[in-house]
Every structure is written in structure tokens, then in C-alpha cells.
N, C-alpha and C. Protein backbone atom coordinates (compact mmCIF):
# COMPACT_ATOMS: atom_id res chain seq x y z
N UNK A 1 0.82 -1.19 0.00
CA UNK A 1 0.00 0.00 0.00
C UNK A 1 0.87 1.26 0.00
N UNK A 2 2.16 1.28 0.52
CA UNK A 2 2.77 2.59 0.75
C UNK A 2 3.69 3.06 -0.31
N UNK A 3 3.86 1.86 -1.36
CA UNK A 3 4.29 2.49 -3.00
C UNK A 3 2.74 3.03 -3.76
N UNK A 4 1.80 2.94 -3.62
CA UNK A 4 0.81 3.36 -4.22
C UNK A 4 0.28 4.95 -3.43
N UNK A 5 0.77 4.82 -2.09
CA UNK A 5 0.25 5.87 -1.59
C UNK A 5 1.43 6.75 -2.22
N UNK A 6 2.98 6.42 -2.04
CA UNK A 6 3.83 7.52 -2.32
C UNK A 6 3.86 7.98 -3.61
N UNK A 7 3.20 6.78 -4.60
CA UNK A 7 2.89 7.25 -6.14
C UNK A 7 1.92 8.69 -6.63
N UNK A 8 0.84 8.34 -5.72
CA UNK A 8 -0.44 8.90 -5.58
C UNK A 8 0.43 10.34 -4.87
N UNK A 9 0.72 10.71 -4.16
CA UNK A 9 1.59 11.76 -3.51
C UNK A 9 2.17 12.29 -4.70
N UNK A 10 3.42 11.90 -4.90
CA UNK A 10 4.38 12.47 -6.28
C UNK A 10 3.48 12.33 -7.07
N UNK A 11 2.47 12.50 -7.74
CA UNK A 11 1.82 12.29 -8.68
C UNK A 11 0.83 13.50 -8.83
N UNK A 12 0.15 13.89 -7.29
CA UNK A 12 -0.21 14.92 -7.09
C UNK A 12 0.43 16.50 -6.78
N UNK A 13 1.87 16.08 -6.51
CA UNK A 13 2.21 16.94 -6.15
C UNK A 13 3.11 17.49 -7.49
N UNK A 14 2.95 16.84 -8.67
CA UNK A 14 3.68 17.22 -9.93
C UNK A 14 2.29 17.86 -10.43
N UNK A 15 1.36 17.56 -9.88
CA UNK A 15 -0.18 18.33 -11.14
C UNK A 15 -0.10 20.07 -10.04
N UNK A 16 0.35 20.03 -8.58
CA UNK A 16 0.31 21.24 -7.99
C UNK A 16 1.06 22.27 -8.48
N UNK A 17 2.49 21.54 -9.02
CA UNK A 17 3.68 22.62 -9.14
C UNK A 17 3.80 23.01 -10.51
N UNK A 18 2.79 22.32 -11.32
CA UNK A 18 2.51 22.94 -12.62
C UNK A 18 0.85 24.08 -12.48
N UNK A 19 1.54 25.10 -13.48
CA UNK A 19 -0.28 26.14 -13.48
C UNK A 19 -1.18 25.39 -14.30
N UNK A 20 -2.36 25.54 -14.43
CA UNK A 20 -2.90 25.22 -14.96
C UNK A 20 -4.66 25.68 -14.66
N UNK A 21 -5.90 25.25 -15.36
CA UNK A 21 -6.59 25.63 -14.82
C UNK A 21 -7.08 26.33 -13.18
N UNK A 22 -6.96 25.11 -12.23
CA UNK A 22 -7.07 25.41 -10.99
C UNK A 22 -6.09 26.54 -10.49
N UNK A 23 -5.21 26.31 -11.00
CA UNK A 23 -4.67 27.75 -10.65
C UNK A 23 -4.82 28.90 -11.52
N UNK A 24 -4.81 28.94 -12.47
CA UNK A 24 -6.04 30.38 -12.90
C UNK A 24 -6.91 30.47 -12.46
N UNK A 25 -8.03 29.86 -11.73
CA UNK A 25 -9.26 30.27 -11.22
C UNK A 25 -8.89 30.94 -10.02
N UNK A 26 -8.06 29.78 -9.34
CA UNK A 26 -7.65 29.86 -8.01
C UNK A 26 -7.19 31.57 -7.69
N UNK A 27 -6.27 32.21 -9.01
CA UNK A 27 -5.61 33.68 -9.07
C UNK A 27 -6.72 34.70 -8.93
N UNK A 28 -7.60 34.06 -9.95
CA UNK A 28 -8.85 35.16 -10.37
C UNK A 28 -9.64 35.34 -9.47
N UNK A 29 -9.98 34.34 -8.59
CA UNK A 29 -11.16 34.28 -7.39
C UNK A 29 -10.62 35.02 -5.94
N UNK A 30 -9.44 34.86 -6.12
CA UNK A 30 -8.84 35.15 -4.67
C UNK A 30 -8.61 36.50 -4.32
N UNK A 31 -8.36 37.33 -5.20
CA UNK A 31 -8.47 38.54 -4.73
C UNK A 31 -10.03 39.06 -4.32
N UNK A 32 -11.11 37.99 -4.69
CA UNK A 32 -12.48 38.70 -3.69
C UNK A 32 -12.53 37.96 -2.44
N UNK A 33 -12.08 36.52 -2.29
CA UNK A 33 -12.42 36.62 -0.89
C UNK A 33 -11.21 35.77 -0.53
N UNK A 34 -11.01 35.83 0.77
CA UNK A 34 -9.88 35.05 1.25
C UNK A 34 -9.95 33.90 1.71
N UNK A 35 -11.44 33.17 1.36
CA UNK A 35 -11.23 32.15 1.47
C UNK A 35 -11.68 31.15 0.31
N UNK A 36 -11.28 31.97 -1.15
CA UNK A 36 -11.31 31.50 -2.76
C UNK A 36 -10.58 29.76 -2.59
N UNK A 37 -9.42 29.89 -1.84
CA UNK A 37 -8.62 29.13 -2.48
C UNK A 37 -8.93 27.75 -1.79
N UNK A 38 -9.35 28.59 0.06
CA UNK A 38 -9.67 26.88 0.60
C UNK A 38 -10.88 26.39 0.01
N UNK A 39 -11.81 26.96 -0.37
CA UNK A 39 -13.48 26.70 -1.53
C UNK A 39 -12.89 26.07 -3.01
N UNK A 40 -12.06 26.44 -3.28
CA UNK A 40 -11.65 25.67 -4.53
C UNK A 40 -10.77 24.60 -4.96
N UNK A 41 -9.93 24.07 -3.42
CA UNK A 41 -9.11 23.20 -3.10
C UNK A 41 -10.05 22.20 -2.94
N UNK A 42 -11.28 22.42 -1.80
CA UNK A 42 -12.43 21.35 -1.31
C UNK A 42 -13.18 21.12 -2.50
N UNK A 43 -13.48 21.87 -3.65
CA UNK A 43 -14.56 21.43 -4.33
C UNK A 43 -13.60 20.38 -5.62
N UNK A 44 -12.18 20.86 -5.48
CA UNK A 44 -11.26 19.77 -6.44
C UNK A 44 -10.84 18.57 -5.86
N UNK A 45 -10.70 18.67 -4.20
CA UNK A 45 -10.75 16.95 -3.32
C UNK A 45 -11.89 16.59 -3.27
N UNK A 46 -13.23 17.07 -3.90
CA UNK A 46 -14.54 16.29 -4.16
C UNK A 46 -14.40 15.53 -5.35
N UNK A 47 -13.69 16.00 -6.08
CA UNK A 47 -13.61 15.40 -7.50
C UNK A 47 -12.22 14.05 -7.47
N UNK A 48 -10.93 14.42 -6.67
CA UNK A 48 -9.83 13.34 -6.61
C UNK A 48 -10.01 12.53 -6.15
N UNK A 49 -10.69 13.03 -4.20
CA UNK A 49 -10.43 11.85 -3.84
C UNK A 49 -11.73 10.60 -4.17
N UNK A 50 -12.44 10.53 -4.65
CA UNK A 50 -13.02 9.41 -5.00
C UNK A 50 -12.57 8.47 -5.99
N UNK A 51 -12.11 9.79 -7.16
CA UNK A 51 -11.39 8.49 -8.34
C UNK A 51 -10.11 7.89 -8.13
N UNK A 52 -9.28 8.83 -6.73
CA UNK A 52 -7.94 7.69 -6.35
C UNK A 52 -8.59 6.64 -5.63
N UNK A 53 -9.60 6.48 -4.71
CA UNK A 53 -10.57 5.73 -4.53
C UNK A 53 -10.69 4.47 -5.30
N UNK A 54 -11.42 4.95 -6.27
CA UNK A 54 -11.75 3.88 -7.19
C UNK A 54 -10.90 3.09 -8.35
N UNK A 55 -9.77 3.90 -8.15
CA UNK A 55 -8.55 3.17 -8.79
C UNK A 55 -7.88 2.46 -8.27
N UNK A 56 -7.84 2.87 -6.64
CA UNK A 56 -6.90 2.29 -5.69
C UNK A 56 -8.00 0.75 -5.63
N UNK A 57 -8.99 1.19 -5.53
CA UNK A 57 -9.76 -0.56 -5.53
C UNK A 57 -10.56 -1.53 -6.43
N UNK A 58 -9.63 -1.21 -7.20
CA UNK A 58 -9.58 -2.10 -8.60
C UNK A 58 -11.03 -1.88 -10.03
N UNK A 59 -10.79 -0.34 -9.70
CA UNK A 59 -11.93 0.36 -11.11
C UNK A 59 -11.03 0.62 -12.06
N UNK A 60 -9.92 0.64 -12.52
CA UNK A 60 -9.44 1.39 -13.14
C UNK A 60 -9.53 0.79 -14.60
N UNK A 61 -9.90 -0.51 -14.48
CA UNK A 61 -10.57 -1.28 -16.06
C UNK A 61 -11.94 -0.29 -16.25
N UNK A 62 -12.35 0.18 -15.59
CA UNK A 62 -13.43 0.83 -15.75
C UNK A 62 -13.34 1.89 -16.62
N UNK A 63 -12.41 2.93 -16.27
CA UNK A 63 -11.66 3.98 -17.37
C UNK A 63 -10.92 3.80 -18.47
N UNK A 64 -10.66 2.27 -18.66
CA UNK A 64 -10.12 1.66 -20.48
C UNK A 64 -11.20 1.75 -21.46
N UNK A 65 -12.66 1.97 -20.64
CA UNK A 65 -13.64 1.71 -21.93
C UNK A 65 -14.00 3.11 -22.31
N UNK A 66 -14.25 2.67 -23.91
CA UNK A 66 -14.18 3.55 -24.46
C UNK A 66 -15.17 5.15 -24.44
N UNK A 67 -16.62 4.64 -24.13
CA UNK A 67 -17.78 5.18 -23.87
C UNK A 67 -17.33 5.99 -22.43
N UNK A 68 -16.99 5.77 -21.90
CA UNK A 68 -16.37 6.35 -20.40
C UNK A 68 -15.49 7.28 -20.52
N UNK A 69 -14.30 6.68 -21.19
CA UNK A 69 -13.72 7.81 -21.36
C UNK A 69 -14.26 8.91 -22.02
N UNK A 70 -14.81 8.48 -23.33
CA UNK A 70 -16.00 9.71 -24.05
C UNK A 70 -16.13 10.50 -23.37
N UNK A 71 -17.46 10.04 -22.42
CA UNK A 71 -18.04 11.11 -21.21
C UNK A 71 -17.48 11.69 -20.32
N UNK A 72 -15.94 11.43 -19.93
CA UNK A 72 -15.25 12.11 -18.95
C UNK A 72 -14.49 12.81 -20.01
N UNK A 73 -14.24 12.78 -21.17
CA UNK A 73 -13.39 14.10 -21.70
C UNK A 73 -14.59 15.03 -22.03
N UNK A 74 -15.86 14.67 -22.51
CA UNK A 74 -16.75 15.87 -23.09
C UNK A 74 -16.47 16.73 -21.32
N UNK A 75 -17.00 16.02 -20.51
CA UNK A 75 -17.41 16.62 -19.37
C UNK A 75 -15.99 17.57 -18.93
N UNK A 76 -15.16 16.98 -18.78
CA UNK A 76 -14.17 18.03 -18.59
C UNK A 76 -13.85 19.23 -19.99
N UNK A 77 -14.06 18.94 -21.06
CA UNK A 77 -13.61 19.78 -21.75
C UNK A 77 -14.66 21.01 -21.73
N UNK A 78 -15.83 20.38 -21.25
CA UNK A 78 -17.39 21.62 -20.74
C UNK A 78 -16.59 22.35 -19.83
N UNK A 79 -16.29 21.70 -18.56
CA UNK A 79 -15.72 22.21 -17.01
C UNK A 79 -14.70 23.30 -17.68
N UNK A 80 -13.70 23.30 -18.67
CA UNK A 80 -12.34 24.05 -18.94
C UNK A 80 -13.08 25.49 -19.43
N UNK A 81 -13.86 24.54 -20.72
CA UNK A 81 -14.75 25.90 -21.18
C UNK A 81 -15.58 26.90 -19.97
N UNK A 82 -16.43 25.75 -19.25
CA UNK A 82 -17.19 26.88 -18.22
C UNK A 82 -16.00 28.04 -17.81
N UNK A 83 -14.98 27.37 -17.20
CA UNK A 83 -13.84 28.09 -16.20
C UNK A 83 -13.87 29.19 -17.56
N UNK A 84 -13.08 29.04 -18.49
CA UNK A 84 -12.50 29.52 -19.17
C UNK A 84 -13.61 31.24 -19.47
N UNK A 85 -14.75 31.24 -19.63
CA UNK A 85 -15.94 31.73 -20.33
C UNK A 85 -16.54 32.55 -18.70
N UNK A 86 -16.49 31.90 -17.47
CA UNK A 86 -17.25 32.46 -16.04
C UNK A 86 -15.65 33.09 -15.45
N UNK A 87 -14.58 33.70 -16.09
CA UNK A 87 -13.51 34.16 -15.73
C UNK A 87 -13.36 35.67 -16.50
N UNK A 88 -13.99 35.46 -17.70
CA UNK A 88 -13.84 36.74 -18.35
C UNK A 88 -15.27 37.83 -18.19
């Protein structure tokens, strides 16, 4: 368990130290309130920790199919657009 946890760690902590969406929102939101960033940290560990979850206990054949993946790229590529479009 503790190579999967330290994977899961370095793994997350390479998506932190790169910018990217969450941190553009994270920039844009925070100068109105000061507590932008802990509201947008919790509403992105609503979204991780379940699917390290479900990978860690043997779903991850679940995300090879094809129809799945479909629906998780439309859905995120909506989420980039929303961000992208409720920023300007």
C-alpha cells in the first residue's frame, strides 16, 4: 500500500507545481475573498479523492472503456470551457 500511496503523492504533487486551470481560477477568485482558495481546493478533493478511490480498488478497467472515457473528456472539456468563459 505505501508504493501506491507515495505514487499517488508524487503524482499529485507534480499536477500542484505545474499552473494550470485550478490555478487560474484559483488567481482570479482570490483577490475577492480570502477564502477562494480553501473553496476551490475542497470542491477539487470532491472530484480526486473518489477516483484515487476507485482506482486504488480495482476500477481502473473501468476507465479503459471507451464510452467512459468519451463522457469524462466531453465533461471536462465543458468544465475548462465553463472556467474559461465564467472568468472573463
Amino acid at each position: 500500500m505505501f508504493p501506491i500511496l507515495l505514487s499517488v503523492i508524487v503524482i499529485s504533487f507534480s499536477g500542484v507545481m505545474l499552473p494550470g486551470p485550478m490555478f487560474a481560477v484559483t488567481l482570479a477568485k482570490s483577490y475577492k475573498s480570502p477564502w477562494a482558495g480553501v473553496w476551490i481546493a475542497l470542491g477539487h478533493a470532491v472530484i480526486e479523492i473518489p477516483l484515487i478511490l476507485l482506482i486504488y480498488f480495482g476500477f481502473a478497467q473501468f476507465f479503459h472503456n471507451s464510452i467512459v472515457r468519451l463522457v469524462l473528456s466531453v465533461a471536462g472539456s465543458g468544465m475548462i470551457i465553463w472556467l474559461g468563459v465564467s472568468m472573463g
